[in-house]
C-alpha atoms as a PDB file:
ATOM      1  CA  UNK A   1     226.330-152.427 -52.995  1.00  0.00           C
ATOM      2  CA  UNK A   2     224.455-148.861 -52.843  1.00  0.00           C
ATOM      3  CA  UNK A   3     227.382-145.822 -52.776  1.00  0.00           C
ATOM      4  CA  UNK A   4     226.814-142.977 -51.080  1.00  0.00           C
ATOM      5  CA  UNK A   5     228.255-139.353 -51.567  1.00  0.00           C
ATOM      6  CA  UNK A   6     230.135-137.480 -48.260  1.00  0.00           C
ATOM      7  CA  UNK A   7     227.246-135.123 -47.569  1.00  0.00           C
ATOM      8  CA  UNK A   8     225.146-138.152 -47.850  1.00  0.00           C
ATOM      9  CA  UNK A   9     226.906-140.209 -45.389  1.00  0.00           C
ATOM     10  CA  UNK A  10     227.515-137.339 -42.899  1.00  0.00           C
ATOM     11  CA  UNK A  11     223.918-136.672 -42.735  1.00  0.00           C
ATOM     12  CA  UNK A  12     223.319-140.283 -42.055  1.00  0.00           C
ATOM     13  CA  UNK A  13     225.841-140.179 -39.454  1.00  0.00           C
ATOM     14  CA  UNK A  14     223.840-137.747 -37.489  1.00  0.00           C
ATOM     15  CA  UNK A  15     220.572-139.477 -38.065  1.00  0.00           C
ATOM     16  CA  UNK A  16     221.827-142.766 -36.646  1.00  0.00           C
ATOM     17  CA  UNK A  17     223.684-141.400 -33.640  1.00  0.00           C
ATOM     18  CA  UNK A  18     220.488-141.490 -31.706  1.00  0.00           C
ATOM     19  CA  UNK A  19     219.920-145.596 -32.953  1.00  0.00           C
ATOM     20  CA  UNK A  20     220.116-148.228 -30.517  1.00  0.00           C
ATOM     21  CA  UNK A  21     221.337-151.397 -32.407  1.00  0.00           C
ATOM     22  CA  UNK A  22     218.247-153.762 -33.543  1.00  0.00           C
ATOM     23  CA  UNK A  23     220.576-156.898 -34.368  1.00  0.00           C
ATOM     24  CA  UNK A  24     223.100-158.865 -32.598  1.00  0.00           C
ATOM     25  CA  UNK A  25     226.156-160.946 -34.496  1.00  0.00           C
ATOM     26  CA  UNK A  26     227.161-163.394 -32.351  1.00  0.00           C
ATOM     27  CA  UNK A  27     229.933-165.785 -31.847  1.00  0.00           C
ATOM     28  CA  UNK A  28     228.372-168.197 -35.001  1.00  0.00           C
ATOM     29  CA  UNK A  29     229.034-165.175 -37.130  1.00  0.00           C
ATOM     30  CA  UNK A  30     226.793-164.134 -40.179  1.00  0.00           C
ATOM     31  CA  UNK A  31     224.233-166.665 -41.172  1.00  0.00           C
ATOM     32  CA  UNK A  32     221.270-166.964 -42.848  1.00  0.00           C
ATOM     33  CA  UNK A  33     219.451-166.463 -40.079  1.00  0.00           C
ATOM     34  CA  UNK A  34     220.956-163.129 -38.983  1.00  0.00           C
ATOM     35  CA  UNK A  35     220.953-162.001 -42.752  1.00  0.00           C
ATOM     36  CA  UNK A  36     217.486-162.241 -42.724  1.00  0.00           C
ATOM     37  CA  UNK A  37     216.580-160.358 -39.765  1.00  0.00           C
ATOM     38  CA  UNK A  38     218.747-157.246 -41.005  1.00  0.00           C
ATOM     39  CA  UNK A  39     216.777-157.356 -44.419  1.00  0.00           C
ATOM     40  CA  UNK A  40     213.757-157.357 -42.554  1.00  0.00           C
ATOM     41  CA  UNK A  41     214.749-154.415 -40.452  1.00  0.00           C
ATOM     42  CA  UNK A  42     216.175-152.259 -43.492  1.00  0.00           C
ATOM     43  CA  UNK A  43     212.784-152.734 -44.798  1.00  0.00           C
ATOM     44  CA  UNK A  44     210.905-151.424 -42.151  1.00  0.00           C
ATOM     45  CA  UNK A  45     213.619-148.700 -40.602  1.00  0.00           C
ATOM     46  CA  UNK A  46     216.100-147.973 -43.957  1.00  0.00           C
ATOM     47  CA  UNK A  47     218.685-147.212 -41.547  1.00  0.00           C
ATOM     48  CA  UNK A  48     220.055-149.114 -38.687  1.00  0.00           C
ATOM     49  CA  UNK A  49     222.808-150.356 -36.370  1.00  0.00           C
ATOM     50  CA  UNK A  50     224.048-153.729 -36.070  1.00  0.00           C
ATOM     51  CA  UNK A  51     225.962-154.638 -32.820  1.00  0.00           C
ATOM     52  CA  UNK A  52     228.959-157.627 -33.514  1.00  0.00           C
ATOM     53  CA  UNK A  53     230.203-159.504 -30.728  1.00  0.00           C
ATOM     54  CA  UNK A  54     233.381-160.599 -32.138  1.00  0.00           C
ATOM     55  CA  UNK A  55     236.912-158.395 -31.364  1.00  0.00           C
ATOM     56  CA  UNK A  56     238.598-159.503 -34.894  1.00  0.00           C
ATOM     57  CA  UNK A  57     238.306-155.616 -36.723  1.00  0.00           C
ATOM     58  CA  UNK A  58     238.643-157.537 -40.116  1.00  0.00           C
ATOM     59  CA  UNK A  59     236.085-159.523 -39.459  1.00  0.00           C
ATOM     60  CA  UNK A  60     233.731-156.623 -38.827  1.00  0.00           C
ATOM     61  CA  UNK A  61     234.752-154.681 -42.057  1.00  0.00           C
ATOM     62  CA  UNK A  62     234.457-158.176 -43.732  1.00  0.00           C
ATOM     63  CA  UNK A  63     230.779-158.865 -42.486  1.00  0.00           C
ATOM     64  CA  UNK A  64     230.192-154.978 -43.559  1.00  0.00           C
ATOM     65  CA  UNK A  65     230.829-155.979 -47.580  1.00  0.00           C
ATOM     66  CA  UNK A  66     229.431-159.362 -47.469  1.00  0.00           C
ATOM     67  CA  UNK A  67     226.152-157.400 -45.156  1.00  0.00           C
ATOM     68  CA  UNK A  68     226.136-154.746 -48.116  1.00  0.00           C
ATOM     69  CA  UNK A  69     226.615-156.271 -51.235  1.00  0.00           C
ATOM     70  CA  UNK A  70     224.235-159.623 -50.481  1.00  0.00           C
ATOM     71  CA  UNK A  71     221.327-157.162 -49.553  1.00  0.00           C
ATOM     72  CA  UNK A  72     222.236-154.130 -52.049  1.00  0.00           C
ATOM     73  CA  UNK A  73     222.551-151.941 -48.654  1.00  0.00           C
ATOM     74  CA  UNK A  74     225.471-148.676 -48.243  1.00  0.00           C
ATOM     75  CA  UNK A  75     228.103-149.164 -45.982  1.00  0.00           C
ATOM     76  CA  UNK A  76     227.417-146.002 -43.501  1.00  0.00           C
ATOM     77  CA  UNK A  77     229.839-146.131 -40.480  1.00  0.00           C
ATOM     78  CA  UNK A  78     231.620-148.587 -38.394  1.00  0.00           C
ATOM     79  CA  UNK A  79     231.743-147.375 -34.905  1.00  0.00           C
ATOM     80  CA  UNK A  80     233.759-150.215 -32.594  1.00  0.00           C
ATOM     81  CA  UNK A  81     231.872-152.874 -32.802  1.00  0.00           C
ATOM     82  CA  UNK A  82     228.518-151.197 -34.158  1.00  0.00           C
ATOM     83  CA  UNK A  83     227.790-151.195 -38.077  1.00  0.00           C
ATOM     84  CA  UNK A  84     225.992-148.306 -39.267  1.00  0.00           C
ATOM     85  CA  UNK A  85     223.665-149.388 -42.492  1.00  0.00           C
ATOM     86  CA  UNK A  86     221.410-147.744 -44.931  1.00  0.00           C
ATOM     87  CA  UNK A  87     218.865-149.055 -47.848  1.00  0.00           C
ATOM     88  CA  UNK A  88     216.200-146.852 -49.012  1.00  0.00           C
ATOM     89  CA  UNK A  89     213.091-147.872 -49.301  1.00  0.00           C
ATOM     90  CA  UNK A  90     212.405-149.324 -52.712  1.00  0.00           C
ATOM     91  CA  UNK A  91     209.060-148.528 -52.509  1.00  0.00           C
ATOM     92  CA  UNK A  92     209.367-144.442 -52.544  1.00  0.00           C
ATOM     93  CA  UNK A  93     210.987-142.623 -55.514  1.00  0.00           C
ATOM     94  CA  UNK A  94     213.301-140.778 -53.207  1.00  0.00           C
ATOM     95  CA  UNK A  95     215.938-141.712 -50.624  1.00  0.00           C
ATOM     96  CA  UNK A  96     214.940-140.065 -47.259  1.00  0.00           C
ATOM     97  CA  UNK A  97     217.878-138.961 -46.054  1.00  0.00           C
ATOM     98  CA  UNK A  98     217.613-135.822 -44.170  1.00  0.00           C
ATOM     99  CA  UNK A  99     220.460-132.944 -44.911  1.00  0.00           C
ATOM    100  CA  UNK A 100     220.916-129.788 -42.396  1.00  0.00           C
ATOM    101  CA  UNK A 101     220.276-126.800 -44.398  1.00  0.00           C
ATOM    102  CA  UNK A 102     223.514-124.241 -44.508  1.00  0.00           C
ATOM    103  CA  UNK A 103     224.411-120.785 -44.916  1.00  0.00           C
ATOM    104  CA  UNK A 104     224.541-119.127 -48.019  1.00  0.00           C
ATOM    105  CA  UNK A 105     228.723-119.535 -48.046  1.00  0.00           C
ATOM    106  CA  UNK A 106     228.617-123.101 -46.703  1.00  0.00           C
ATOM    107  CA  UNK A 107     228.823-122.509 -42.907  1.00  0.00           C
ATOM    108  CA  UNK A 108     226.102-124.720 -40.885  1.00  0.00           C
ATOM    109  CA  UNK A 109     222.690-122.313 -39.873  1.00  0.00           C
ATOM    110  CA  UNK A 110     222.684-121.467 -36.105  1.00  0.00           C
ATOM    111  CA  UNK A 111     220.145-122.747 -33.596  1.00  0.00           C
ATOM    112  CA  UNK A 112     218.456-119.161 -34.095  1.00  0.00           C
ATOM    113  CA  UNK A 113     218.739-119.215 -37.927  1.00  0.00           C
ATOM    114  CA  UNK A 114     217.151-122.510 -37.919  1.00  0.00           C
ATOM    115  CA  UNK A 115     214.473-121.588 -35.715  1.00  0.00           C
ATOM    116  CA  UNK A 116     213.572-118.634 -38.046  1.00  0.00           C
ATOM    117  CA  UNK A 117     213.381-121.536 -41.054  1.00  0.00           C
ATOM    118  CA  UNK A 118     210.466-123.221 -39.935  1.00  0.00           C
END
């Protein structure tokens, strides 16, 4: 299972806030099946949502490690009944996670600011 650090995951956070969730759990649970269609949709997206239809919250946070640690994925967010999940892409050297560029003593640029970046 991939770790991630908190500036990391918060960037994340923002990046899959616009998702809609690509893959459905459903009342059979996590099989084979439903493993493989996240794999193939870390490979081609790195980070997406996974909706679970089930109202157990253990079993949610339990199909989080076993979804992480069987495909070497980080554990991003779990919002309800949404799971938030990330894998870079193996094939490029770098992760492509996104970060919002700050101020010079750690306060977030303005709208303005940012404008005057690009």
């Amino acid at each position: 299972m991939l770790t991630l650090t908190i500036p990391e995951r918060l960037a994340l956070k923002g990046q899959a806030h616009a998702l809609n969730p690509v893959v459905m759990i459903g009342n059979a649970g996590l099989t084979e099946a439903v493993l493989k269609e996240i794999d193939a949709n870390l490979n081609s997206h790195q980070l997406i949502k996974v909706r679970v239809l089930g109202d157990d919250r253990e079993a949610r946070a339990t199909m989080m490690d076993s979804i992480c640690t069987s495909l070497n994925a980080a554990p991003v967010q779990i919002i309800g009944k949404i799971l938030v999940i990330y894998r870079p892409d193996p094939d490029a050297g770098l992760p492509a996670i996104k970060t919002v560029p700050k101020h010079k003593r750690g306060r977030r640029l303005t709208k303005k600011q940012l404008a005057g970046n690009r």
